[in-house]
C-alpha atoms as a PDB file:
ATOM      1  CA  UNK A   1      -7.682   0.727  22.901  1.00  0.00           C
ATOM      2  CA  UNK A   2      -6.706   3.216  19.944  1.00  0.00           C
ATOM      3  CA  UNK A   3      -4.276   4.931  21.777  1.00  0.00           C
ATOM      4  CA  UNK A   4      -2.356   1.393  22.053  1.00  0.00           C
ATOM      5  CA  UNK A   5      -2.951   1.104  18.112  1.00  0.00           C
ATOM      6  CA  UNK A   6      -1.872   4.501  17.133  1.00  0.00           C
ATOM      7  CA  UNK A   7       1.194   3.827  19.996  1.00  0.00           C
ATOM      8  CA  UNK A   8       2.395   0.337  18.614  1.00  0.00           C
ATOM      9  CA  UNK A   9       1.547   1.558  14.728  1.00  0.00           C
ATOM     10  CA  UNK A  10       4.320   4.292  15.616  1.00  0.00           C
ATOM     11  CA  UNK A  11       6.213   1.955  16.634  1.00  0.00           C
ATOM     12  CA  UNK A  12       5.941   0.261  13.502  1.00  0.00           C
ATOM     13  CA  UNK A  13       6.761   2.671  11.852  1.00  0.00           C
ATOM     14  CA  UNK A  14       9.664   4.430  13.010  1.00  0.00           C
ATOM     15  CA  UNK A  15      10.857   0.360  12.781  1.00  0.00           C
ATOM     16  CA  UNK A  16      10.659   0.407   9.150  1.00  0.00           C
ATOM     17  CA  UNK A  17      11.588   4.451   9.037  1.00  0.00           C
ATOM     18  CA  UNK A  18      15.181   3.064  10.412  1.00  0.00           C
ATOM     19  CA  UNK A  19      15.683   0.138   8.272  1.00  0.00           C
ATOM     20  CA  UNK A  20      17.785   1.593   5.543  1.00  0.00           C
ATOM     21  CA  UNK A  21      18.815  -1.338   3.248  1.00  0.00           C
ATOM     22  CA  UNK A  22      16.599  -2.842   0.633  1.00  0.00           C
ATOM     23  CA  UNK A  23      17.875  -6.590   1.431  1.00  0.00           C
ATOM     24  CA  UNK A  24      17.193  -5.909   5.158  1.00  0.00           C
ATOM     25  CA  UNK A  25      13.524  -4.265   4.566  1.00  0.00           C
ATOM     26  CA  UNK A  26      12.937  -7.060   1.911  1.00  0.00           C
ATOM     27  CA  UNK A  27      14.144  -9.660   4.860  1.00  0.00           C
ATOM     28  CA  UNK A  28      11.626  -7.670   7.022  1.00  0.00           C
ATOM     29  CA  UNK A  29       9.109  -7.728   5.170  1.00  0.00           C
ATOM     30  CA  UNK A  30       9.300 -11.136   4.652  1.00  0.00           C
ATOM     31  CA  UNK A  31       8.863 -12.220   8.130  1.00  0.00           C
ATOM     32  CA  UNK A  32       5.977  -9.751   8.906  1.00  0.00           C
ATOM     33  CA  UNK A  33       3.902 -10.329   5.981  1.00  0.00           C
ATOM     34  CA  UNK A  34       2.104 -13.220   4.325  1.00  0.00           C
ATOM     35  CA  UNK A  35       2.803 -14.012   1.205  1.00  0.00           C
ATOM     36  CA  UNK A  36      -0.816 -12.950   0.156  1.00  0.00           C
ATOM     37  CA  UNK A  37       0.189  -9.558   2.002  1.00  0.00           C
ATOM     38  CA  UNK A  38       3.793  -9.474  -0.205  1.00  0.00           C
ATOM     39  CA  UNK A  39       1.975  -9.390  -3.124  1.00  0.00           C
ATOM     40  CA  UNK A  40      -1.228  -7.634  -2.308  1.00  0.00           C
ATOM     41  CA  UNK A  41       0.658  -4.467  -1.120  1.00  0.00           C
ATOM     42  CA  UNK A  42       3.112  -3.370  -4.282  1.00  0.00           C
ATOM     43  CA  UNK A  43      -0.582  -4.247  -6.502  1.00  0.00           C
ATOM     44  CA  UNK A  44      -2.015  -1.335  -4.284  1.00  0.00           C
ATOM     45  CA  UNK A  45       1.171   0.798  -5.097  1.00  0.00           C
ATOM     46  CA  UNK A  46       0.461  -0.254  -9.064  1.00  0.00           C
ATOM     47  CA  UNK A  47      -3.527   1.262  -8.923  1.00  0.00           C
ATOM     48  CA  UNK A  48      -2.435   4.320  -7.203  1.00  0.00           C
ATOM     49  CA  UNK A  49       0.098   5.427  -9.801  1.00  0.00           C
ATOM     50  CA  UNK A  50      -2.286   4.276 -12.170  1.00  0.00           C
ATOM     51  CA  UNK A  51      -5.051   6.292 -10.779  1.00  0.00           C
ATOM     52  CA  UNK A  52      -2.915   9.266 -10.393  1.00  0.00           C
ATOM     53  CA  UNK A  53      -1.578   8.562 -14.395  1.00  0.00           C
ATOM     54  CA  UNK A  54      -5.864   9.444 -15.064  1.00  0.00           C
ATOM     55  CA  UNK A  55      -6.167   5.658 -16.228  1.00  0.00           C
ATOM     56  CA  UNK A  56      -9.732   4.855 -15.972  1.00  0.00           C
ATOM     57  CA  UNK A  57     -10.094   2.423 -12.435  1.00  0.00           C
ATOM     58  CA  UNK A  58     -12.383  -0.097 -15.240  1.00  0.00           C
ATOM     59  CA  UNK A  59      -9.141  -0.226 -17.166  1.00  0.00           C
ATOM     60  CA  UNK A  60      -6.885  -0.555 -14.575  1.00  0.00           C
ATOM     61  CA  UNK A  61      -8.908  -3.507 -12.899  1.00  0.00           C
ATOM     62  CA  UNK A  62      -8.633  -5.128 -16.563  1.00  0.00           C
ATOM     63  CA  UNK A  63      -4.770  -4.966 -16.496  1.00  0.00           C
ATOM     64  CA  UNK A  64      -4.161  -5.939 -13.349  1.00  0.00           C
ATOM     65  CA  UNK A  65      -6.538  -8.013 -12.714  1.00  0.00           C
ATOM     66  CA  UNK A  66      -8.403  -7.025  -9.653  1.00  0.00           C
ATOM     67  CA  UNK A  67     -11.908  -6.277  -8.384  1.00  0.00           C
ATOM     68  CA  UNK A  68     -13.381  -2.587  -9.383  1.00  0.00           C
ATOM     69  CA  UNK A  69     -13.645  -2.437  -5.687  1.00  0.00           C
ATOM     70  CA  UNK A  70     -10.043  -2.511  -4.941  1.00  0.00           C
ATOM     71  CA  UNK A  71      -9.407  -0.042  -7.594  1.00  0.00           C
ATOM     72  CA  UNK A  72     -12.122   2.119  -6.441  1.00  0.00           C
ATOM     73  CA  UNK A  73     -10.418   1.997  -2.557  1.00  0.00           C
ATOM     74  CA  UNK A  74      -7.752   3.487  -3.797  1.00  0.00           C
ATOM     75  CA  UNK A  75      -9.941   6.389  -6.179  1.00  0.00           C
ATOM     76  CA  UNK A  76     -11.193   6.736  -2.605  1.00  0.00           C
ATOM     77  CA  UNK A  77      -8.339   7.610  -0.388  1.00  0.00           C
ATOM     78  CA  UNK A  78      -6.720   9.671  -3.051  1.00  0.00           C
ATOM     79  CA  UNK A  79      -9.762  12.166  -3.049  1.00  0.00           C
ATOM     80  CA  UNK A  80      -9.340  11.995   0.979  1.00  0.00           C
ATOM     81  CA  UNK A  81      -5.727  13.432   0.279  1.00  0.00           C
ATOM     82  CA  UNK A  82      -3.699  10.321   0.614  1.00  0.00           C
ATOM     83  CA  UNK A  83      -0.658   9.120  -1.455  1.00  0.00           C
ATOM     84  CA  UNK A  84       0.410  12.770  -2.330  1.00  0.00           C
ATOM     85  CA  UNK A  85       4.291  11.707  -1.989  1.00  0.00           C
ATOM     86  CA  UNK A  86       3.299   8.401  -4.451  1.00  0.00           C
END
């Protein structure tokens, strides 16, 4: 079963890897997503840079207004090495 994921997540991304306009990803995006997802995903960008900025995950929940916990995800998987191109 997870060599199926990892195979169709490839494919997934070498999908996106070759879309090369902003008004065709946007389109893309679009149709893949939820609306929830749409907005969810660029809030996750927002408390990484944060994070990364050294703004304190309390604070950042405050601004943005999210859970600690979401903030803290992200803490998380930048200690595991993540998001070093962000």
């Amino acid at each position: 079963m997870m060599c199926v994921i990892i195979k169709d997540l490839g494919i997934f991304i070498q999908t996106v890897m070759d879309i090369k306009d902003k008004e065709e990803m946007l389109d893309f995006l679009r149709g893949i997503l939820t609306p929830q997802e749409l907005e969810e995903i660029p809030m996750r960008l927002k408390i990484v840079k944060m994070l990364k900025q050294g703004v304190a995950q309390h604070e950042i929940a405050s601004r943005l207004g999210v859970g600690v916990s979401t903030v803290t995800r992200g803490s998380k998987e930048i200690q595991k090495g993540r998001f070093n191109h962000v």
